[in-house]
N, C-alpha and C. Protein backbone atom coordinates (compact mmCIF):
# COMPACT_ATOMS: atom_id res chain seq x y z
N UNK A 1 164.35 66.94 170.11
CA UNK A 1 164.30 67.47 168.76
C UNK A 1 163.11 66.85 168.03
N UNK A 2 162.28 67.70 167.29
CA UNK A 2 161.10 67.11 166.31
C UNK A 2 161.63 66.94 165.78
N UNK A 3 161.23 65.49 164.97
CA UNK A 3 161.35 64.46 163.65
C UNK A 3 161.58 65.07 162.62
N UNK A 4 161.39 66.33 161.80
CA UNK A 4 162.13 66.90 160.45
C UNK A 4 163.37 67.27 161.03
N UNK A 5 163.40 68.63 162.21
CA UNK A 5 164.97 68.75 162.50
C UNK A 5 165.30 67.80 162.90
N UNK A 6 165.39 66.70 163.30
CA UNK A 6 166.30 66.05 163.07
C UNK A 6 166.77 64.98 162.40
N UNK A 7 166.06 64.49 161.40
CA UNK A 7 166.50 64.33 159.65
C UNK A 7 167.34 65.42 158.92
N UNK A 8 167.08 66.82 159.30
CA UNK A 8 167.50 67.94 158.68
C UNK A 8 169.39 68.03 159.46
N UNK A 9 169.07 67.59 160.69
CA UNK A 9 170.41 67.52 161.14
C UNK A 9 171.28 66.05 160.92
N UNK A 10 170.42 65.19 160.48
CA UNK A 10 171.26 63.72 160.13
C UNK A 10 172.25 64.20 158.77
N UNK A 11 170.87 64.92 157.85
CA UNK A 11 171.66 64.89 156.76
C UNK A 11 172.55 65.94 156.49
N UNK A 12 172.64 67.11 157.30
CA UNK A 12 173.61 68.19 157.23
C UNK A 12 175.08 67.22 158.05
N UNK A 13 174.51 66.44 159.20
CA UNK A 13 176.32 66.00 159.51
C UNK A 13 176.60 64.73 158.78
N UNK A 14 175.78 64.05 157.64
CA UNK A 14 176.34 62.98 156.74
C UNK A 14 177.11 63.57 156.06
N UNK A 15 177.29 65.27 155.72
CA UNK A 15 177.30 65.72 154.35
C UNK A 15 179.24 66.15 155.08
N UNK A 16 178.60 66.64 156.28
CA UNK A 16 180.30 67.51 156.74
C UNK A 16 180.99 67.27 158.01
N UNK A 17 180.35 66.30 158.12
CA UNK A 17 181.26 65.40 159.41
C UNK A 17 181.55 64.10 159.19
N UNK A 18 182.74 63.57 159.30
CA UNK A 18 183.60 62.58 158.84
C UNK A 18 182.79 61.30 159.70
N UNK A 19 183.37 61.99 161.08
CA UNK A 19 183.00 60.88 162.59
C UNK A 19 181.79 60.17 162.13
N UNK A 20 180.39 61.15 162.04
CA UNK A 20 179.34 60.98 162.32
C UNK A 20 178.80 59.92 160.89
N UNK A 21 179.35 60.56 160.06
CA UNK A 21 179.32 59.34 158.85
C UNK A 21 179.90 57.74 158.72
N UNK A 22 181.22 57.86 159.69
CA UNK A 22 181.39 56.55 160.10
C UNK A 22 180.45 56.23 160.84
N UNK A 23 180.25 56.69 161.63
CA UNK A 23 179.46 56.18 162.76
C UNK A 23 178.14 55.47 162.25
N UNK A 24 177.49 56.13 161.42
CA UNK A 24 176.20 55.95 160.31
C UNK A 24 176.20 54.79 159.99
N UNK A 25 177.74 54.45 159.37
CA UNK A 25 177.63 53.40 158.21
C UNK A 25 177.77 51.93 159.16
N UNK A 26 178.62 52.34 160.41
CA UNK A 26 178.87 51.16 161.06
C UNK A 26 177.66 50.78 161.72
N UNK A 27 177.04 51.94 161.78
CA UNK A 27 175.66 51.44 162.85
C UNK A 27 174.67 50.53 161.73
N UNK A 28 174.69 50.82 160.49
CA UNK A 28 174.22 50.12 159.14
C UNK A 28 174.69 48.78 159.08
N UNK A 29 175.56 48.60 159.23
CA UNK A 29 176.28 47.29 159.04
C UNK A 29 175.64 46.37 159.73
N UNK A 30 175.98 46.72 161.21
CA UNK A 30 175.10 46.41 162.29
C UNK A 30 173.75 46.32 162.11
N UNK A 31 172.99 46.80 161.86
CA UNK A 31 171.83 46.45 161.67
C UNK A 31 171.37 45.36 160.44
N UNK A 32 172.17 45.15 159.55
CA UNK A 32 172.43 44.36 158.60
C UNK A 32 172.67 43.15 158.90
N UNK A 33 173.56 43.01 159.60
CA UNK A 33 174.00 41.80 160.83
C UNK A 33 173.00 41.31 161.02
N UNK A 34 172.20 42.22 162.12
CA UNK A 34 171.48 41.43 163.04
C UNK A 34 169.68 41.07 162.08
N UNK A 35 169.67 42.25 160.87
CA UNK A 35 168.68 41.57 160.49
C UNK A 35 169.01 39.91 159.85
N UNK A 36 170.06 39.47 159.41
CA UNK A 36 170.60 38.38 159.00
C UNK A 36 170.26 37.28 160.08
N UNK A 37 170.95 37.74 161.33
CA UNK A 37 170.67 36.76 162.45
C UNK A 37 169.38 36.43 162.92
N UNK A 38 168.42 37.77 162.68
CA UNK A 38 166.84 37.44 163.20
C UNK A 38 166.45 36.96 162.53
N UNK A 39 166.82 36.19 161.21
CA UNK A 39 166.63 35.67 160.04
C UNK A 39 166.69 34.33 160.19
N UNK A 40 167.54 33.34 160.94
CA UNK A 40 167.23 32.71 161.69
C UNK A 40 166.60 31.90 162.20
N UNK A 41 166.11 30.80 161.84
CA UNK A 41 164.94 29.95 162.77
C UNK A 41 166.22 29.20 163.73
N UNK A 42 166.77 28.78 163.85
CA UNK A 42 167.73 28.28 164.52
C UNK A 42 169.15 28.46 165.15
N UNK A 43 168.94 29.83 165.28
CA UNK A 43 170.35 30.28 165.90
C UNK A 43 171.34 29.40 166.33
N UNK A 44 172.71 29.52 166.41
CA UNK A 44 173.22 28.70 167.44
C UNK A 44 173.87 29.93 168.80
N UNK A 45 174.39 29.42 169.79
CA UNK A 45 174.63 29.36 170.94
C UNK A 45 175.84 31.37 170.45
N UNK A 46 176.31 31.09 169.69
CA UNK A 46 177.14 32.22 169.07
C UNK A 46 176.42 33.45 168.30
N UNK A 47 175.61 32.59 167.61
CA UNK A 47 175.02 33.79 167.15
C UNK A 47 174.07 34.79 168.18
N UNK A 48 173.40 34.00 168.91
CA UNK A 48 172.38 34.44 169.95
C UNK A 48 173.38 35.53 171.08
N UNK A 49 174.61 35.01 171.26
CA UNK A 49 175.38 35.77 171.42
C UNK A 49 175.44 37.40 171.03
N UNK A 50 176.23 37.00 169.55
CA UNK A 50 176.53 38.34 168.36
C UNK A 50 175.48 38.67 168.27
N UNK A 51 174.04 38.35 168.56
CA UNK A 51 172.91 39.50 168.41
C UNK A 51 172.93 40.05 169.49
N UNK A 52 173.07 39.75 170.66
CA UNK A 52 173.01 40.24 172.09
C UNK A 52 174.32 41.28 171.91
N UNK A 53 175.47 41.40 171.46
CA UNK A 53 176.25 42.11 171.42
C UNK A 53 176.15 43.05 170.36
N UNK A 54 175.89 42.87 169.14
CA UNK A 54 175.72 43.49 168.43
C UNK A 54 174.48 44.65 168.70
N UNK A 55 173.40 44.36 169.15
CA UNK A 55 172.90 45.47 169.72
C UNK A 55 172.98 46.08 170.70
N UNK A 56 173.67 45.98 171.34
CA UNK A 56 174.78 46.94 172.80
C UNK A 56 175.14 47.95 172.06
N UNK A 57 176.27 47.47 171.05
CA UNK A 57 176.97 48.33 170.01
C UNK A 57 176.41 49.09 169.21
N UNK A 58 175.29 48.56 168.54
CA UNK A 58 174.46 49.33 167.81
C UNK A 58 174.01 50.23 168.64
N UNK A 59 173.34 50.21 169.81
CA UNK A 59 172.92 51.49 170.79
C UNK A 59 173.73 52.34 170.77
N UNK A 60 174.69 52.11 171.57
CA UNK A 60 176.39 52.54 171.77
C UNK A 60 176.45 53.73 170.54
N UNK A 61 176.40 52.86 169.48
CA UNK A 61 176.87 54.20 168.20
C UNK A 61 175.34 54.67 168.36
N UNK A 62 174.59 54.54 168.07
CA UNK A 62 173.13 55.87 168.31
C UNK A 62 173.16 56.34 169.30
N UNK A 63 174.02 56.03 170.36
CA UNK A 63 173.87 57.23 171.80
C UNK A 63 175.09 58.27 170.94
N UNK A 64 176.51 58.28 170.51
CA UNK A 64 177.31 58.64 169.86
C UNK A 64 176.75 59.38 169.02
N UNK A 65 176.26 59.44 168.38
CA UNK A 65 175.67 60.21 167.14
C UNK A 65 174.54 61.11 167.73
N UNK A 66 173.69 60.95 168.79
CA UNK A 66 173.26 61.60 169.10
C UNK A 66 173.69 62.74 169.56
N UNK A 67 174.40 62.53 170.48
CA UNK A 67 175.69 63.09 170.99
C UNK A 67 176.25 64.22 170.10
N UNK A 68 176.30 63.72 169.38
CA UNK A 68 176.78 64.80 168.13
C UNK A 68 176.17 65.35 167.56
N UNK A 69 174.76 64.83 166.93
CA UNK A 69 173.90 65.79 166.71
C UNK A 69 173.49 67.19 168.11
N UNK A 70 173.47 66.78 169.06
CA UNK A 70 173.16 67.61 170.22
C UNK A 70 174.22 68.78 170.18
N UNK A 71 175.44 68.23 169.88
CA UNK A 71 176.81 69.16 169.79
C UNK A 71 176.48 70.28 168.57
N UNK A 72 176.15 69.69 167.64
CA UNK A 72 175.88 70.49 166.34
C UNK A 72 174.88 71.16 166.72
N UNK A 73 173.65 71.07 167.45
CA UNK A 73 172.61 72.25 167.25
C UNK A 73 172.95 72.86 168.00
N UNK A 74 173.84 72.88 169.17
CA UNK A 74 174.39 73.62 170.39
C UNK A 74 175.32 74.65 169.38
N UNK A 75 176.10 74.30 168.86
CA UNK A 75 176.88 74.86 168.00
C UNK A 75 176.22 75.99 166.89
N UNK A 76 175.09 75.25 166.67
CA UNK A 76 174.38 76.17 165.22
C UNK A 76 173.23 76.94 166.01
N UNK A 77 173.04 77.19 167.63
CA UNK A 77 172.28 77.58 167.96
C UNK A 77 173.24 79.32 168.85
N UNK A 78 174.32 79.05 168.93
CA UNK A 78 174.98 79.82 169.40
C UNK A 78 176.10 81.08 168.20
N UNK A 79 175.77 80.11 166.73
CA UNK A 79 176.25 80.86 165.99
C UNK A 79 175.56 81.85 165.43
N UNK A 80 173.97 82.00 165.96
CA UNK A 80 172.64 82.27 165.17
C UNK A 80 172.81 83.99 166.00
């Protein structure tokens, strides 16, 4: 997908899909997190951890959402 459609499709399933809006906000959080942790001069042994995990997860939900965006243009391409 080119870069406007798919801004054009972020913000049509923020607006009318529940999932995909969780999914948004948690992947936000997450990234919030880990900018905190890269923040950091001295990690400890846990945190270096929770960044290593936390971006698994963060992928995890952007493969998910993708996923769904793919579902939605499949969907809006067959209703056309």
């Amino acid at each position: 997908m080119e870069l406007t459609k798919v801004e054009s499709v972020k913000d049509e399933l923020m607006t009318s899909n529940p999932e995909f809006r969780e999914l948004a906000r948690e992947h936000g959080r997450y990234e919030e997190r880990l900018s905190e942790l890269s923040a950091l001069a001295y990690p400890s042994d846990e945190e270096q951890l929770e960044e290593v995990t936390l971006k698994k997860k963060k992928l995890a939900l952007k493969d998910q959402m993708y996923s769904l965006m793919l579902q939605h243009e499949k969907t809006a391409s067959t209703e056309h």
